[in-house]
C-alpha atoms as a PDB file:
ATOM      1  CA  UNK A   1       0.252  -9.499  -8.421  1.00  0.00           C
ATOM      2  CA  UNK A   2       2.612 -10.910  -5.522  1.00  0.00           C
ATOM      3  CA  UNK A   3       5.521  -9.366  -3.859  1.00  0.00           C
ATOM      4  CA  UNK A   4       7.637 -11.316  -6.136  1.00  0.00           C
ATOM      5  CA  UNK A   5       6.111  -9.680  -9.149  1.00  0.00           C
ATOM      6  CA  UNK A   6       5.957  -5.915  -6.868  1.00  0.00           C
ATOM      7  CA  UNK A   7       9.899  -6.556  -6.768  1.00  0.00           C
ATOM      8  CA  UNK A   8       9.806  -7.041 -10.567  1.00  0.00           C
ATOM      9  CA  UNK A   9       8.346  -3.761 -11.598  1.00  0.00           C
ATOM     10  CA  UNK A  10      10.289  -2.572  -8.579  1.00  0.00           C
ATOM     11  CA  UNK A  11      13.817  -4.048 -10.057  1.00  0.00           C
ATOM     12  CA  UNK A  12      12.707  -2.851 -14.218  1.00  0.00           C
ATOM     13  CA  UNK A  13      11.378   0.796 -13.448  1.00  0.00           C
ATOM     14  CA  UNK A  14      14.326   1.742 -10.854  1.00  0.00           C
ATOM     15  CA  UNK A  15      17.250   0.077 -12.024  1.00  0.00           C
ATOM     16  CA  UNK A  16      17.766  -1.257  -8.682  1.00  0.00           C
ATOM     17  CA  UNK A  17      19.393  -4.889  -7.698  1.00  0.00           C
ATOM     18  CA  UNK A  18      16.823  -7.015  -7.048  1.00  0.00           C
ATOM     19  CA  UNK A  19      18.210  -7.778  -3.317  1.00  0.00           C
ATOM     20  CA  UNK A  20      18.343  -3.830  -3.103  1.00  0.00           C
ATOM     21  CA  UNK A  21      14.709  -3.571  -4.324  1.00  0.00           C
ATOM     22  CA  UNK A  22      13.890  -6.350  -2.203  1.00  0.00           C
ATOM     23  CA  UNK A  23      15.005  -4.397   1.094  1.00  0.00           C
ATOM     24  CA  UNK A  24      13.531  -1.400   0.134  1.00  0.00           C
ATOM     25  CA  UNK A  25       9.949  -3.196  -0.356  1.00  0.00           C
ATOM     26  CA  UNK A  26      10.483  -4.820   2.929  1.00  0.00           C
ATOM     27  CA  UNK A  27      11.332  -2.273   4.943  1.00  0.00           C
ATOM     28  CA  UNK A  28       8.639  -0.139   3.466  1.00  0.00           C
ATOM     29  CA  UNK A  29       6.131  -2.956   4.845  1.00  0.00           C
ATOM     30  CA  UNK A  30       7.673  -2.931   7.824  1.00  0.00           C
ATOM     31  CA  UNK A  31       7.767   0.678   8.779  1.00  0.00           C
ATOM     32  CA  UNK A  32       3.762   0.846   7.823  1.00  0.00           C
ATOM     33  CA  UNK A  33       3.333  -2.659  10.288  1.00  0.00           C
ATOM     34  CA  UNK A  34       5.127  -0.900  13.383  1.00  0.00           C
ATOM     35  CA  UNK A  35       3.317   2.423  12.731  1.00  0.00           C
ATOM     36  CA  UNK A  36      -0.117   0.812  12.447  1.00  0.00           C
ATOM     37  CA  UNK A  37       0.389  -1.613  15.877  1.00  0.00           C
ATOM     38  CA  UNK A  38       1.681   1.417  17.617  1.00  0.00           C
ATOM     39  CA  UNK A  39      -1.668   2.829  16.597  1.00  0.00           C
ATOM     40  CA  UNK A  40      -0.697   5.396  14.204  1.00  0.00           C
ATOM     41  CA  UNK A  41      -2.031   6.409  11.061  1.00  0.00           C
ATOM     42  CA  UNK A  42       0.195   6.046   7.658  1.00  0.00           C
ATOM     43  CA  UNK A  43      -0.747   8.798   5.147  1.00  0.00           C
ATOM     44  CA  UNK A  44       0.559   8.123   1.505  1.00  0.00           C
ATOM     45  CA  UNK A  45      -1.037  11.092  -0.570  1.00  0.00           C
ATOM     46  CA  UNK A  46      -2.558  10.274  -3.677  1.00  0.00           C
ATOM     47  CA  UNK A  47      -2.772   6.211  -2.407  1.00  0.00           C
ATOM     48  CA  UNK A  48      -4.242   5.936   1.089  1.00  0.00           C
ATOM     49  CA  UNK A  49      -3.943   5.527   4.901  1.00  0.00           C
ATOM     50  CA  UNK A  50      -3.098   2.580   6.869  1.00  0.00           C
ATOM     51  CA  UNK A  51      -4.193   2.863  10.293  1.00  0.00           C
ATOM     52  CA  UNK A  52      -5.733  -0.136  13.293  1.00  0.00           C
ATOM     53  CA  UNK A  53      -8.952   0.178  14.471  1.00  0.00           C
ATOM     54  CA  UNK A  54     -10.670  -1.816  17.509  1.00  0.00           C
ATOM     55  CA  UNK A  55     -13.379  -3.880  17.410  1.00  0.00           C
ATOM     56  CA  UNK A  56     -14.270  -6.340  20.663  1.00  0.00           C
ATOM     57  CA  UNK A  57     -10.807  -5.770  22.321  1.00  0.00           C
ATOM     58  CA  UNK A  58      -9.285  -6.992  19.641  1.00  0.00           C
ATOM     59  CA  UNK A  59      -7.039  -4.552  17.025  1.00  0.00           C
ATOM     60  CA  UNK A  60      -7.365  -5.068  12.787  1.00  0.00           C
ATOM     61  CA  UNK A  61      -5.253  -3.253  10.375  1.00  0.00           C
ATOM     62  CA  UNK A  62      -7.084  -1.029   7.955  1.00  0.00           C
ATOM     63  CA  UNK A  63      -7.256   0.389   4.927  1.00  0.00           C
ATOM     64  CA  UNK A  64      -9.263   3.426   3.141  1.00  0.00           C
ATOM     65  CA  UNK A  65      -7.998   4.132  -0.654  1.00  0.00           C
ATOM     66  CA  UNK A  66      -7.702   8.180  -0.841  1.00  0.00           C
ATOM     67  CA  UNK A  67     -10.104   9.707  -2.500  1.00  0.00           C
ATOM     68  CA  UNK A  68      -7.939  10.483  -5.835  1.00  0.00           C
ATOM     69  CA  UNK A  69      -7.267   7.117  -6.062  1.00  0.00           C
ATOM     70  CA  UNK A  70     -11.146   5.774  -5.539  1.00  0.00           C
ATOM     71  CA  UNK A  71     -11.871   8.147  -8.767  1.00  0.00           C
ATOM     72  CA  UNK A  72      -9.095   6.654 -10.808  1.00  0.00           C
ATOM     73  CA  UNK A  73     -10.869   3.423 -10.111  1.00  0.00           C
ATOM     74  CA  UNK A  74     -14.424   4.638 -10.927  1.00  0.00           C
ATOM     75  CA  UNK A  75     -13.377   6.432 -14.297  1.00  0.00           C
ATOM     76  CA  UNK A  76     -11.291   3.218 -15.407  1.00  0.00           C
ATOM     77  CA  UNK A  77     -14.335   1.598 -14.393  1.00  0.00           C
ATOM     78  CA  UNK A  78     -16.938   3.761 -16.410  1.00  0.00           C
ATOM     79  CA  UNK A  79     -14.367   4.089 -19.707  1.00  0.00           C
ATOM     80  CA  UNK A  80     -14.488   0.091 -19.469  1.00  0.00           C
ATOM     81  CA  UNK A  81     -18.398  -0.046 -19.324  1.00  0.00           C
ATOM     82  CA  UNK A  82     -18.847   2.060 -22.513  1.00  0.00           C
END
């Protein structure tokens, strides 16, 4: 899926205007971007943290699925195995 199809489900499940769901998606990106190059950590319980982390003098943005989310993934995983 693509932002365009993020603002789709965004736009059906809310109700908002798509220019409306639009901004809020943006500035939801944008708030994690300047937290993450001002080197702090974004929390979202029950999704994951965004955070930088340095590696020859150079920054990269992260991420690390939270833990709740990682088993979500596994038992989809196993249910789809049997």
């Amino acid at each position: 899926m693509n932002k365009n199809g993020v603002l789709l489900q965004v736009n059906r499940r809310t109700k908002l205007f798509k220019p409306e769901a639009l901004r809020a998606i943006n500035t939801f990106f944008d708030i994690i971007r300047e937290q993450v190059v001002q080197g702090n950590e974004v929390r979202l319980h029950g999704f994951g943290k965004f955070f930088s982390s340095k590696n020859n003098k150079k920054m990269y943005p992260k991420f690390k699925a939270s833990s709740r989310w990682l088993r979500e993934l596994n038992e989809q995983t196993s249910r789809e195995q049997e």
